[in-house]
PDB file of N, CA and C in Angstrom:
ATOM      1  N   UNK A   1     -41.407 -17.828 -16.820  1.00  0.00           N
ATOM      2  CA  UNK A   1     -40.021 -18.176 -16.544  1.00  0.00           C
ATOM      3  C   UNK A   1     -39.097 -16.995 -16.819  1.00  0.00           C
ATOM      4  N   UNK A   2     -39.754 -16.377 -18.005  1.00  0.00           N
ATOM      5  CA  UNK A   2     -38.360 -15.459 -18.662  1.00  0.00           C
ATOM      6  C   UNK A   2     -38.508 -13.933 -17.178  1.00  0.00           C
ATOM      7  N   UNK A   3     -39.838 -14.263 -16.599  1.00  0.00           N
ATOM      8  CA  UNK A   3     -40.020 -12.913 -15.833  1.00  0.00           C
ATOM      9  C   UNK A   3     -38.957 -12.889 -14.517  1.00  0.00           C
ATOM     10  N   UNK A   4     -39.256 -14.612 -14.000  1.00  0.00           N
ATOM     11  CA  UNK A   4     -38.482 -14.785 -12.780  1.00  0.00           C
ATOM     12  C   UNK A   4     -36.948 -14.470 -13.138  1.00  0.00           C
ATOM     13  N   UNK A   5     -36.551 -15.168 -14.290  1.00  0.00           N
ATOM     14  CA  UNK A   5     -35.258 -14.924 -14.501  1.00  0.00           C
ATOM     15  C   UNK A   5     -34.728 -13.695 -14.715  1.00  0.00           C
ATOM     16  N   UNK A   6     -35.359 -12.672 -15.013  1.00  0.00           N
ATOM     17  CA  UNK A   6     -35.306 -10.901 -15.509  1.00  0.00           C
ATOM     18  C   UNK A   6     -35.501 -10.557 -13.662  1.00  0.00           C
ATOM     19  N   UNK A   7     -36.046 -11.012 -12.891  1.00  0.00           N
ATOM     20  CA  UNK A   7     -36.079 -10.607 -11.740  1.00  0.00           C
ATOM     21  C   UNK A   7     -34.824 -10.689 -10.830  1.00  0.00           C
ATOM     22  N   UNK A   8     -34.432 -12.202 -10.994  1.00  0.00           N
ATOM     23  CA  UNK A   8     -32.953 -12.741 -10.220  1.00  0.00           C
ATOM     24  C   UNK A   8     -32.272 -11.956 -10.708  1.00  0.00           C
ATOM     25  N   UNK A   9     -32.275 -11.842 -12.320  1.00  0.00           N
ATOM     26  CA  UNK A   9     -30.774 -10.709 -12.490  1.00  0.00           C
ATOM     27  C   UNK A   9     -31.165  -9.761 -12.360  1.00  0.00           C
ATOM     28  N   UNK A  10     -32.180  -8.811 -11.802  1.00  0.00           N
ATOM     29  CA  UNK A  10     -32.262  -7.124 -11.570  1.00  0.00           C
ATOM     30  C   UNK A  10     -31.636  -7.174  -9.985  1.00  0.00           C
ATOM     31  N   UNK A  11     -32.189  -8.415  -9.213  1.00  0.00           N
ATOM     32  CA  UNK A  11     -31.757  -8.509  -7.696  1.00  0.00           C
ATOM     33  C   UNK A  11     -30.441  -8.921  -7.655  1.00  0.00           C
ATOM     34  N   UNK A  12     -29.422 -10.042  -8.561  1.00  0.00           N
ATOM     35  CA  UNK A  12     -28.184  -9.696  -8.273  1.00  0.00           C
ATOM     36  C   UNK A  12     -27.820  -8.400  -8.634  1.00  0.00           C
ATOM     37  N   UNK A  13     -27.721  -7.675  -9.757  1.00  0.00           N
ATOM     38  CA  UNK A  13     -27.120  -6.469 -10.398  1.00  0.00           C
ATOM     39  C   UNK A  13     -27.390  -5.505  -9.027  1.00  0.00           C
ATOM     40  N   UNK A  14     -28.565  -5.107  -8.536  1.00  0.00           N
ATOM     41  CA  UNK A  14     -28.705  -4.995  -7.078  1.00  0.00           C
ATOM     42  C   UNK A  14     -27.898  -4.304  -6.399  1.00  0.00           C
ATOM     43  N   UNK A  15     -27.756  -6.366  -6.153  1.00  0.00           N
ATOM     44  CA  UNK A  15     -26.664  -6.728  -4.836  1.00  0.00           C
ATOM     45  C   UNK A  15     -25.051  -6.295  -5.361  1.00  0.00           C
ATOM     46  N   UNK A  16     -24.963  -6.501  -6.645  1.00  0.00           N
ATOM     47  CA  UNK A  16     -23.689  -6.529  -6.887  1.00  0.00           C
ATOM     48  C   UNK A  16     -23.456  -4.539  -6.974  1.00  0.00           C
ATOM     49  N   UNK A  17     -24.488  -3.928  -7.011  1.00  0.00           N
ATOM     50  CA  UNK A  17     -24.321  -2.377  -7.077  1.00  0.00           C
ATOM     51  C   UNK A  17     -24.063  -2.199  -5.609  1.00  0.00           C
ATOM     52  N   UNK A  18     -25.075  -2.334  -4.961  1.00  0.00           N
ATOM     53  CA  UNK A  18     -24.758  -2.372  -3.587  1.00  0.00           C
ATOM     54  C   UNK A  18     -23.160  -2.785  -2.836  1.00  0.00           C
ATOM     55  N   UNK A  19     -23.113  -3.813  -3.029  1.00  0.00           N
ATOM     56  CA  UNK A  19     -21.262  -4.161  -2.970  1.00  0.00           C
ATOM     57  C   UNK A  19     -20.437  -3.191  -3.436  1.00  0.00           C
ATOM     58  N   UNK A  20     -20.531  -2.994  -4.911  1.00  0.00           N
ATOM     59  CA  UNK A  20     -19.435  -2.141  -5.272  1.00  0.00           C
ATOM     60  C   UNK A  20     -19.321  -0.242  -4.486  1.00  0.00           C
ATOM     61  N   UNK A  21     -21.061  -0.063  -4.421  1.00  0.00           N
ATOM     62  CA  UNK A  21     -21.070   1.287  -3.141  1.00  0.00           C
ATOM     63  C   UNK A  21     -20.537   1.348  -2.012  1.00  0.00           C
ATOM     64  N   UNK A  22     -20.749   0.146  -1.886  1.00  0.00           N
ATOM     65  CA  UNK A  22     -20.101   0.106   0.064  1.00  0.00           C
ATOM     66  C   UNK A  22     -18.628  -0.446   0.107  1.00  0.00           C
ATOM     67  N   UNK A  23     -17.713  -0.980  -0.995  1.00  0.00           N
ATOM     68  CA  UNK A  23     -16.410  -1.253  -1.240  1.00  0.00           C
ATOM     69  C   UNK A  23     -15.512  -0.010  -1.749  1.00  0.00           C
ATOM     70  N   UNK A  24     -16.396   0.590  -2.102  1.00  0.00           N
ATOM     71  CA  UNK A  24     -15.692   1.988  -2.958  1.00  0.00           C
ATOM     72  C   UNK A  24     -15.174   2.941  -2.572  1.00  0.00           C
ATOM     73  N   UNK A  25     -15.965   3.268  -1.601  1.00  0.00           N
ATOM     74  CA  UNK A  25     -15.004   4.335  -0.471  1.00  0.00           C
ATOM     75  C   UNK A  25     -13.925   3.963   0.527  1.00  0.00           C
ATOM     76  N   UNK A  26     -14.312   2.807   1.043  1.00  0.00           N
ATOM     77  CA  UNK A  26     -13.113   2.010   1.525  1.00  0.00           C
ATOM     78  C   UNK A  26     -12.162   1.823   0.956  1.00  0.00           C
ATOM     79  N   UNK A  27     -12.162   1.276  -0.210  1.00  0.00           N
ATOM     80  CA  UNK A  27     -11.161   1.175  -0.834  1.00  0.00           C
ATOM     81  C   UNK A  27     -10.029   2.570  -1.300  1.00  0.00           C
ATOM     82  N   UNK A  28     -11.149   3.667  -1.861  1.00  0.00           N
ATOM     83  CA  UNK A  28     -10.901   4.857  -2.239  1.00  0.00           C
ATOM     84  C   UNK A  28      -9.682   5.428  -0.789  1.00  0.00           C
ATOM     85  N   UNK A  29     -10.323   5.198   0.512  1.00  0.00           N
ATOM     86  CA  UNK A  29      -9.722   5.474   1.553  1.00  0.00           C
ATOM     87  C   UNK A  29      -8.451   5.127   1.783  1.00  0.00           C
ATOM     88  N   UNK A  30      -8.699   3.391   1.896  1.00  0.00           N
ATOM     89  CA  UNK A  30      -7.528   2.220   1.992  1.00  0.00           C
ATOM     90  C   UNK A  30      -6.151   2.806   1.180  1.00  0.00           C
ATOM     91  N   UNK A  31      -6.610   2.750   0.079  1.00  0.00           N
ATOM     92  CA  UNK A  31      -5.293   3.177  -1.198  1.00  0.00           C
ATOM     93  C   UNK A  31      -4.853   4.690  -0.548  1.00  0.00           C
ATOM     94  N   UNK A  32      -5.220   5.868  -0.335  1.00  0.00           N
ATOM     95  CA  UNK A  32      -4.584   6.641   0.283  1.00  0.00           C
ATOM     96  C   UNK A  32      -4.229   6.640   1.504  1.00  0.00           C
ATOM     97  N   UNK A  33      -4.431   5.784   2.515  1.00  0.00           N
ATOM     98  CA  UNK A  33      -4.063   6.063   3.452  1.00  0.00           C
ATOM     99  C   UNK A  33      -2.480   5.152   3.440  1.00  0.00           C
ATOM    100  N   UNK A  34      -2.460   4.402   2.136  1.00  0.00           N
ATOM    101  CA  UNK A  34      -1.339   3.036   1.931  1.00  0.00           C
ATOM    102  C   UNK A  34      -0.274   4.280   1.305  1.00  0.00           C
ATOM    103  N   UNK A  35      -0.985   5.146   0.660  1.00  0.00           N
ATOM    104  CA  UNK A  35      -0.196   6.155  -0.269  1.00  0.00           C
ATOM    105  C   UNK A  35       1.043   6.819   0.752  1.00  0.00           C
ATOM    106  N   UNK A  36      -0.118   7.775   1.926  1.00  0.00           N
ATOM    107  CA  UNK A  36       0.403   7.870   2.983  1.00  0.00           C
ATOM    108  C   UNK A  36       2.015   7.517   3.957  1.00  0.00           C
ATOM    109  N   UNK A  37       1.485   6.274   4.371  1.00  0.00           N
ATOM    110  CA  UNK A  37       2.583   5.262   5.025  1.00  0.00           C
ATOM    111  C   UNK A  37       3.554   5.128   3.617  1.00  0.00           C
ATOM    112  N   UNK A  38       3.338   4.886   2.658  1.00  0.00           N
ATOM    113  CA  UNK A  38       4.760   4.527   1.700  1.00  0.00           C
ATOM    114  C   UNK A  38       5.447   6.109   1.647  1.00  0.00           C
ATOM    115  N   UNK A  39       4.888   7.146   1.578  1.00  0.00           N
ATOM    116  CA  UNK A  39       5.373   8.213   1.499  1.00  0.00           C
ATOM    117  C   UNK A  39       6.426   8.741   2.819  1.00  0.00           C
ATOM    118  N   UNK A  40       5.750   8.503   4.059  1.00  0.00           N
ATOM    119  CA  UNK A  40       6.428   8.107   5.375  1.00  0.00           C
ATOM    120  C   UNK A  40       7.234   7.162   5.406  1.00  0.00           C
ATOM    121  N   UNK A  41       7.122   6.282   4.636  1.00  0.00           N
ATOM    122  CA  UNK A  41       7.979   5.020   4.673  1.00  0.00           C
ATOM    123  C   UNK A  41       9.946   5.460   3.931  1.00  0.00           C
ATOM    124  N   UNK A  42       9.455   5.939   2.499  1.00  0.00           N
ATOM    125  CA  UNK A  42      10.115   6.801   1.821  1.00  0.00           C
ATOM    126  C   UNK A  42      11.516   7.547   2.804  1.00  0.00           C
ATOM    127  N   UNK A  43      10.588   8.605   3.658  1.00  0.00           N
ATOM    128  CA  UNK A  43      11.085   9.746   4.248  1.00  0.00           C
ATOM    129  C   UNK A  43      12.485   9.218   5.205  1.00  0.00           C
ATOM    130  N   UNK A  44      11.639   7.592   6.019  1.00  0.00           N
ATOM    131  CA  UNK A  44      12.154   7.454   7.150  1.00  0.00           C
ATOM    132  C   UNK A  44      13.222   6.596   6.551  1.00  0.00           C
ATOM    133  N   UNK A  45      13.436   6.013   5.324  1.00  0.00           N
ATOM    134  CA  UNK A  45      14.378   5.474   4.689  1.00  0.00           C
ATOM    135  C   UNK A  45      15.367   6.251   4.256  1.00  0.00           C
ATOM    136  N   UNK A  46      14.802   7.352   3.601  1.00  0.00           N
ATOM    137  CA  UNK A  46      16.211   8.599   3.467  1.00  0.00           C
ATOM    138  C   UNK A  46      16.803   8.925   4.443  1.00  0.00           C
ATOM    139  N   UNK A  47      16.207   9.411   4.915  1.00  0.00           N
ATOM    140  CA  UNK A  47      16.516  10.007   6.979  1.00  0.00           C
ATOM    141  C   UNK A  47      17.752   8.469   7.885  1.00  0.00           C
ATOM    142  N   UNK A  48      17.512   7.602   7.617  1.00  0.00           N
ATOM    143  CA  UNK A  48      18.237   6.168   8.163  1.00  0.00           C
ATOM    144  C   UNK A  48      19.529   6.194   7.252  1.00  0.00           C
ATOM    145  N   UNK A  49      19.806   6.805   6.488  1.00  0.00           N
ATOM    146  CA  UNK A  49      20.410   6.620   5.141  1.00  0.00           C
ATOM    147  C   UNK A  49      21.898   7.497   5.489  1.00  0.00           C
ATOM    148  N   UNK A  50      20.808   8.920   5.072  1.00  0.00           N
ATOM    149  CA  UNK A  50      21.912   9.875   5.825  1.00  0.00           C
ATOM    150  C   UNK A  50      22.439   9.792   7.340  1.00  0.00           C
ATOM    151  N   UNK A  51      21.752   9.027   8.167  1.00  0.00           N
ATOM    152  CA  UNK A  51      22.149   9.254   9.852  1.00  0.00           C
ATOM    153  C   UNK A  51      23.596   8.010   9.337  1.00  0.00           C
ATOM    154  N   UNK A  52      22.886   6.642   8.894  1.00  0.00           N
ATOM    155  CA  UNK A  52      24.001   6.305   8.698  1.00  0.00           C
ATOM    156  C   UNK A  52      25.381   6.930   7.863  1.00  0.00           C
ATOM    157  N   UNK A  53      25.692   7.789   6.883  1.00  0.00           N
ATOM    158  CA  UNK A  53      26.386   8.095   6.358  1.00  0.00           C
ATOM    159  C   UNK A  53      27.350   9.125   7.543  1.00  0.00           C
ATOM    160  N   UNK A  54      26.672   9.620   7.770  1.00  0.00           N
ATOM    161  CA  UNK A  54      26.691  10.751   9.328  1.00  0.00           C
ATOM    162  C   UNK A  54      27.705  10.307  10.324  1.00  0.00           C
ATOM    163  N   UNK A  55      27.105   9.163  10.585  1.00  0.00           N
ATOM    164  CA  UNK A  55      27.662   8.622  11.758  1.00  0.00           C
ATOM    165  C   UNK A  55      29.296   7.764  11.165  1.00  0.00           C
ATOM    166  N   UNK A  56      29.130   7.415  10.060  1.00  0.00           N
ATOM    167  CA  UNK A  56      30.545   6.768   9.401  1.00  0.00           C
ATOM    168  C   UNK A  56      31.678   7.884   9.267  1.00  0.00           C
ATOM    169  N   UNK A  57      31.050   9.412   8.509  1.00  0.00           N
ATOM    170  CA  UNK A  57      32.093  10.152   8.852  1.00  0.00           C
ATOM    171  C   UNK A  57      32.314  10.956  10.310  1.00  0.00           C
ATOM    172  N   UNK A  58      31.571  10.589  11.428  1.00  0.00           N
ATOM    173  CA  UNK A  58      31.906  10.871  12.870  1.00  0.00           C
ATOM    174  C   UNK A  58      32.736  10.411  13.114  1.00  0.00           C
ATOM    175  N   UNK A  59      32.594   8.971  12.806  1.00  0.00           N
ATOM    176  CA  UNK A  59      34.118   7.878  13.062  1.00  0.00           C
ATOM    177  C   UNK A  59      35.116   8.147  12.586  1.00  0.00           C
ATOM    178  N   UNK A  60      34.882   8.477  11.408  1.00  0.00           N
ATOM    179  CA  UNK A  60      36.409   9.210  10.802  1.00  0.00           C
ATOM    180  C   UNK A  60      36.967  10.147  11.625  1.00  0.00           C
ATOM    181  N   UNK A  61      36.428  11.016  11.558  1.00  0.00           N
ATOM    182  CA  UNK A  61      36.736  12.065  12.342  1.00  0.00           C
ATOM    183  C   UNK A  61      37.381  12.287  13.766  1.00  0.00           C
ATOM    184  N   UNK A  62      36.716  11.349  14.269  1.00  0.00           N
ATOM    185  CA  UNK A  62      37.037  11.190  16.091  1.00  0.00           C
ATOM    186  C   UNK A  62      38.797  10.789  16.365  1.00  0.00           C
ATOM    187  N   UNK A  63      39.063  11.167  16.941  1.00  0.00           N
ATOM    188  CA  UNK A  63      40.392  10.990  17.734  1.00  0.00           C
ATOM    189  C   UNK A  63      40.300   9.913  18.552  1.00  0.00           C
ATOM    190  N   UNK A  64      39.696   9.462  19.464  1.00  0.00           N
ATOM    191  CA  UNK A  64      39.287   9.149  20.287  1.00  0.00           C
ATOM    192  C   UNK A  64      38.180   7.500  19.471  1.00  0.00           C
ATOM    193  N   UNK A  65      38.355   6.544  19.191  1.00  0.00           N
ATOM    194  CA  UNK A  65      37.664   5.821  18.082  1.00  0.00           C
ATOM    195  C   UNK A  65      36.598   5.596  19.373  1.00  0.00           C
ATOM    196  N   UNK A  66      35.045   5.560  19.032  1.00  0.00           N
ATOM    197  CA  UNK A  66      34.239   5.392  19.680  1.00  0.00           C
ATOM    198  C   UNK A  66      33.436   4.284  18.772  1.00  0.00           C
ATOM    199  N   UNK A  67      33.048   2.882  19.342  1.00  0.00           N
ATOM    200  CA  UNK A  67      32.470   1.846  18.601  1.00  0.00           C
ATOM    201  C   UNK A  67      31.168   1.869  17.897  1.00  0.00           C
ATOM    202  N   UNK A  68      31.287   2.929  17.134  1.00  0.00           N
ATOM    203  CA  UNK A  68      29.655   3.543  16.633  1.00  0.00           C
ATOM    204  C   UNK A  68      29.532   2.034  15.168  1.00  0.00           C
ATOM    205  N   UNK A  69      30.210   0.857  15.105  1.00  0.00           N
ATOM    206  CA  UNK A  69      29.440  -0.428  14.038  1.00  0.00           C
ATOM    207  C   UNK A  69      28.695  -0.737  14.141  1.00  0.00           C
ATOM    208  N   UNK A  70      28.389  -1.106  15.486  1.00  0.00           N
ATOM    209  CA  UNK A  70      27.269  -1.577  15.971  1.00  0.00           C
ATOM    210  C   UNK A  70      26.164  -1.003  15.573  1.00  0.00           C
ATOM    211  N   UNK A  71      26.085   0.267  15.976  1.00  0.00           N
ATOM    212  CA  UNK A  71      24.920   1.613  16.022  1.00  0.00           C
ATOM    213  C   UNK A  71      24.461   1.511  14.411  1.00  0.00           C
ATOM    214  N   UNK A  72      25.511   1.497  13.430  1.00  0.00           N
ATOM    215  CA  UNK A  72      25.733   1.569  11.862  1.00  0.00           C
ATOM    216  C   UNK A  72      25.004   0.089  11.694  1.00  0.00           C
ATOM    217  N   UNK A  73      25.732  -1.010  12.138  1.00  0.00           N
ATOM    218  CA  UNK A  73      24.565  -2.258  11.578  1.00  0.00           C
ATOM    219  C   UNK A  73      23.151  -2.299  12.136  1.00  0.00           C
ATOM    220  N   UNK A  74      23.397  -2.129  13.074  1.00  0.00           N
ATOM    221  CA  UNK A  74      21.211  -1.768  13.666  1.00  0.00           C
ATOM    222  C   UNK A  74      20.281  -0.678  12.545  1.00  0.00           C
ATOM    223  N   UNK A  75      21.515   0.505  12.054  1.00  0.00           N
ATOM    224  CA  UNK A  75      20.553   1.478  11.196  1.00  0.00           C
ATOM    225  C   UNK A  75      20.433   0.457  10.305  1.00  0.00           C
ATOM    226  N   UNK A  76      21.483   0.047   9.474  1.00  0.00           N
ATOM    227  CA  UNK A  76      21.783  -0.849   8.390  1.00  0.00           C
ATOM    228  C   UNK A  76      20.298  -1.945   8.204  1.00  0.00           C
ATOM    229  N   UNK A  77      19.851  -2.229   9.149  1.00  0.00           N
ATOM    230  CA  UNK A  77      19.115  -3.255   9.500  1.00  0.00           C
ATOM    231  C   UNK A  77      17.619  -2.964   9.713  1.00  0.00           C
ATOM    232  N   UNK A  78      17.722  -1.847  10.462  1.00  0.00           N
ATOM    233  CA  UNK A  78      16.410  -1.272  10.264  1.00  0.00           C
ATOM    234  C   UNK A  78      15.772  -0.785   9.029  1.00  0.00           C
ATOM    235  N   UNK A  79      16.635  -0.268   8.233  1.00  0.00           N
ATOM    236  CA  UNK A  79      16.861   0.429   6.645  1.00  0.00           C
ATOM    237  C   UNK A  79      16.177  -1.020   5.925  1.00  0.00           C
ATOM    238  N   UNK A  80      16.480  -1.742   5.923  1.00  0.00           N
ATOM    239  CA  UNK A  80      16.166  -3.141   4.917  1.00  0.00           C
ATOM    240  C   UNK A  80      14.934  -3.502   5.523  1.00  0.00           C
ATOM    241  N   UNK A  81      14.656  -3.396   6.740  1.00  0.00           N
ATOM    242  CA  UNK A  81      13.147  -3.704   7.022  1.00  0.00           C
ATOM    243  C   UNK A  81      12.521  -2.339   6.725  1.00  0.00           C
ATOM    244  N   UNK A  82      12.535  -1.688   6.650  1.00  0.00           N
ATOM    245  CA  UNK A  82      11.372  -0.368   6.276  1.00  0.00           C
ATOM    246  C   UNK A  82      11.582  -0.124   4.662  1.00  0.00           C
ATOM    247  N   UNK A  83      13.213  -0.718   4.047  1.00  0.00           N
ATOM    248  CA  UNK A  83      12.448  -1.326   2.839  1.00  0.00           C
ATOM    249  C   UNK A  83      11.630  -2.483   2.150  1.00  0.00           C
ATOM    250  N   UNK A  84      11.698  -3.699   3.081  1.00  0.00           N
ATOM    251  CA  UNK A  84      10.702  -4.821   2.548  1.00  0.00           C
ATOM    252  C   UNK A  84       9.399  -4.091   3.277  1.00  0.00           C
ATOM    253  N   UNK A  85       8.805  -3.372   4.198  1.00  0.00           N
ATOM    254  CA  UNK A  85       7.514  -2.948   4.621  1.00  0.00           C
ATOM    255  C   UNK A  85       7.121  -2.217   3.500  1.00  0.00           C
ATOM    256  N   UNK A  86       8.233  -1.280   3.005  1.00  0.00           N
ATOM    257  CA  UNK A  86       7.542  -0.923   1.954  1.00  0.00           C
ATOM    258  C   UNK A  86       7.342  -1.670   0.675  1.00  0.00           C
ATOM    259  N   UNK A  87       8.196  -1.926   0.200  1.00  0.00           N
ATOM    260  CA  UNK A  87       7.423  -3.619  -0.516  1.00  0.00           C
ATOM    261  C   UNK A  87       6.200  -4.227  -0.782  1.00  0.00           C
ATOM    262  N   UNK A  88       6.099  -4.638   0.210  1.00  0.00           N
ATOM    263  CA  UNK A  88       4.601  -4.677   0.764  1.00  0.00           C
ATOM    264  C   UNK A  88       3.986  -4.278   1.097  1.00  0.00           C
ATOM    265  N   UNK A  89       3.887  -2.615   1.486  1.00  0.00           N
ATOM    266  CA  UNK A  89       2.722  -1.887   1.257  1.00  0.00           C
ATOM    267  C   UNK A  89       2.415  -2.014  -0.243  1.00  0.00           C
ATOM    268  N   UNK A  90       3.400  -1.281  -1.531  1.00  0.00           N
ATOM    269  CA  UNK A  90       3.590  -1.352  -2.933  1.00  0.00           C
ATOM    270  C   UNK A  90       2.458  -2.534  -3.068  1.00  0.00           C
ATOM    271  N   UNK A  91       3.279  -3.881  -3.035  1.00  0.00           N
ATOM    272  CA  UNK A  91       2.500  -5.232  -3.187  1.00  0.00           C
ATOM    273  C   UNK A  91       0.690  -5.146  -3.208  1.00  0.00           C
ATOM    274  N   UNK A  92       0.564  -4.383  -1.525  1.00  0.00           N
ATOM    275  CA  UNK A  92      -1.002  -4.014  -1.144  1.00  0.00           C
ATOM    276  C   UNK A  92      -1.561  -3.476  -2.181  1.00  0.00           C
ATOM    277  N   UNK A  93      -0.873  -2.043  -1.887  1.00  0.00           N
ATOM    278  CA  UNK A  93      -1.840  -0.790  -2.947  1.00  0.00           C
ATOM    279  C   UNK A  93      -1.935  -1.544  -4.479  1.00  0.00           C
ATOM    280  N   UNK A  94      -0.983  -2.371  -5.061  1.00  0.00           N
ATOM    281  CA  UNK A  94      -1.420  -2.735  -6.284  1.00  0.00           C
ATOM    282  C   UNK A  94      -2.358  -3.969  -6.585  1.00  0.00           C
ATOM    283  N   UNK A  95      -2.619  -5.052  -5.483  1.00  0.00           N
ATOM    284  CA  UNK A  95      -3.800  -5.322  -5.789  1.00  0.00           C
ATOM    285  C   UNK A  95      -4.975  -4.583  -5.372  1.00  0.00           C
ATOM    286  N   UNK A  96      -5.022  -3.563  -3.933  1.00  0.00           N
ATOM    287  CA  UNK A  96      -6.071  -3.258  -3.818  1.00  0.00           C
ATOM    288  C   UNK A  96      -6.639  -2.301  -5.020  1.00  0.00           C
ATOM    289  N   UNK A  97      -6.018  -1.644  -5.984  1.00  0.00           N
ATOM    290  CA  UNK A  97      -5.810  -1.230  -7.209  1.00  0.00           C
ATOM    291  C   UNK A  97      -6.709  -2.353  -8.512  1.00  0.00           C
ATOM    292  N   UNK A  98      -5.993  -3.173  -8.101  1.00  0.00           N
ATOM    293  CA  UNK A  98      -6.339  -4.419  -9.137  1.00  0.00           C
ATOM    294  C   UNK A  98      -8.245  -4.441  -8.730  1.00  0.00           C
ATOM    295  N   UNK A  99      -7.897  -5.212  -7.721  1.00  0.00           N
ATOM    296  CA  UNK A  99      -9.459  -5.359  -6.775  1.00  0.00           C
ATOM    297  C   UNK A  99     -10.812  -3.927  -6.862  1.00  0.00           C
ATOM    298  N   UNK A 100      -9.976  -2.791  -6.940  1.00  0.00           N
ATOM    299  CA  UNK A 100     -10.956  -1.439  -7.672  1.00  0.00           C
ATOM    300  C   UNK A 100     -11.382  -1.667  -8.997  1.00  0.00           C
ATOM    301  N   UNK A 101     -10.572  -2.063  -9.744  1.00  0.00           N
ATOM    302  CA  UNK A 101     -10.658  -2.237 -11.309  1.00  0.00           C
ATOM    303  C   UNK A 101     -11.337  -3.124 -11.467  1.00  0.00           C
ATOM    304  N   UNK A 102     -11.046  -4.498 -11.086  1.00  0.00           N
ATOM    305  CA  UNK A 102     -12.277  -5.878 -11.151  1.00  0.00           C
ATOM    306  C   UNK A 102     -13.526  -5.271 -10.947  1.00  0.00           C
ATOM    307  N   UNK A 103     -13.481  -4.819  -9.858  1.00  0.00           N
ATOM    308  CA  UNK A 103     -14.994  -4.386  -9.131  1.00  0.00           C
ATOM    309  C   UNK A 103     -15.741  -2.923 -10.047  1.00  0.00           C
ATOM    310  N   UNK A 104     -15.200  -2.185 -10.548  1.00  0.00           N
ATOM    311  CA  UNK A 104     -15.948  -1.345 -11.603  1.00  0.00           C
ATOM    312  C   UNK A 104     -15.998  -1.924 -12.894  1.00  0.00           C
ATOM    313  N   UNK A 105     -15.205  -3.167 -13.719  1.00  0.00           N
ATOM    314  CA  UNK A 105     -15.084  -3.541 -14.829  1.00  0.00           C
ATOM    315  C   UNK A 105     -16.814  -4.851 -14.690  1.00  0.00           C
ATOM    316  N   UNK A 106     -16.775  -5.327 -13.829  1.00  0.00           N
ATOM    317  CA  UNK A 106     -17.905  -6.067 -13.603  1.00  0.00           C
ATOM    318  C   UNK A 106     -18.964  -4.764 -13.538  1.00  0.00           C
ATOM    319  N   UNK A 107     -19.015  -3.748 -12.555  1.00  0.00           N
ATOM    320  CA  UNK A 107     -20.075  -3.078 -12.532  1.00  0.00           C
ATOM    321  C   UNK A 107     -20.372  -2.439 -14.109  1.00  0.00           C
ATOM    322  N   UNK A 108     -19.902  -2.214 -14.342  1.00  0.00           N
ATOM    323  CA  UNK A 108     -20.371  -1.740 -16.225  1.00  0.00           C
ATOM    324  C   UNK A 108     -20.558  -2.689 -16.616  1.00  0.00           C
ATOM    325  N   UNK A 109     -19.974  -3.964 -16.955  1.00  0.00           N
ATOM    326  CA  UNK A 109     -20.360  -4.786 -17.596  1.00  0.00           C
ATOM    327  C   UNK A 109     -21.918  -5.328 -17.250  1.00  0.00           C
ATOM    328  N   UNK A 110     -22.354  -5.606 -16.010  1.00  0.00           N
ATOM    329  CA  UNK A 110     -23.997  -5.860 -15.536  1.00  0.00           C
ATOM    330  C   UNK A 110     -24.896  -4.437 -16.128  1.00  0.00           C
ATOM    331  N   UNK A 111     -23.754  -3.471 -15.561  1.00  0.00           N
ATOM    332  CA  UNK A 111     -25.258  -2.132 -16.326  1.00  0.00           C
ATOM    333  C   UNK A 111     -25.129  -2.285 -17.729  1.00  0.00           C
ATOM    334  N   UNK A 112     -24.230  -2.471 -18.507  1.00  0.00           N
ATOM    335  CA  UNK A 112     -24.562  -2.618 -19.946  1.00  0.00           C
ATOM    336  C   UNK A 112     -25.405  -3.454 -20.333  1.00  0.00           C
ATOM    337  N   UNK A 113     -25.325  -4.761 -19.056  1.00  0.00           N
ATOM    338  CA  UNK A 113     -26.397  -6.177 -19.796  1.00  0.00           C
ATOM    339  C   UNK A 113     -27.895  -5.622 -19.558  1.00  0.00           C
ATOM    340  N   UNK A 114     -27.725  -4.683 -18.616  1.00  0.00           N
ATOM    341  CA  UNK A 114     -29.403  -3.876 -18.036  1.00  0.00           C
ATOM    342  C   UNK A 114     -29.958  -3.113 -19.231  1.00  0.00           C
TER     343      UNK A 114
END
């Protein structure tokens, strides 16, 4: 009995090594490529920021008043969605973060029981 049972757990520990090999680089990948897009995400939020500021003192400026609110609430608007996207990238990368950590805190814990 004690052999079969020393067998099942060498074949999960295994399976569960196996999992954590083939999750690891993906993941390793996943998280930078999330790093990536928030960093882009970042850029295109500053960049929306200043165009809007830009465009408020154009209006000032103009002689001639040209209806650039509109143009200003669409940036305005776009700005708040590329900050909740980033949000939720954040949200992502920190469980897929979490989900790395589970998955190596189990893998030591089985090789220690080995």
């Amino acid at each position: 009995m004690d052999a079969s049972k020393n067998d099942a757990l060498e074949r999960h520990d295994n399976l569960s090594d196996g999992i954590f090999n083939l999750l690891h680089p993906i993941l390793e990948r996943l998280n930078g490529k999330l790093e990536n897009v928030r960093a882009t995400q970042s850029l295109l939020d500053e960049n929306i920021l200043r165009l809007i500021v830009d465009l408020r003192e154009l209006h000032k400026l103009q002689d001639i008043p040209i209806p650039l609110d509109s143009y200003i609430k669409r940036l305005q608007l776009a700005k708040r969605k590329v900050s909740s996207v980033n949000t939720i990238l954040q949200n992502s990368k920190d469980r897929l973060e979490k989900l790395h950590q589970n998955i190596a805190t189990e893998t030591r814990k089985k090789k220690n029981l080995t």
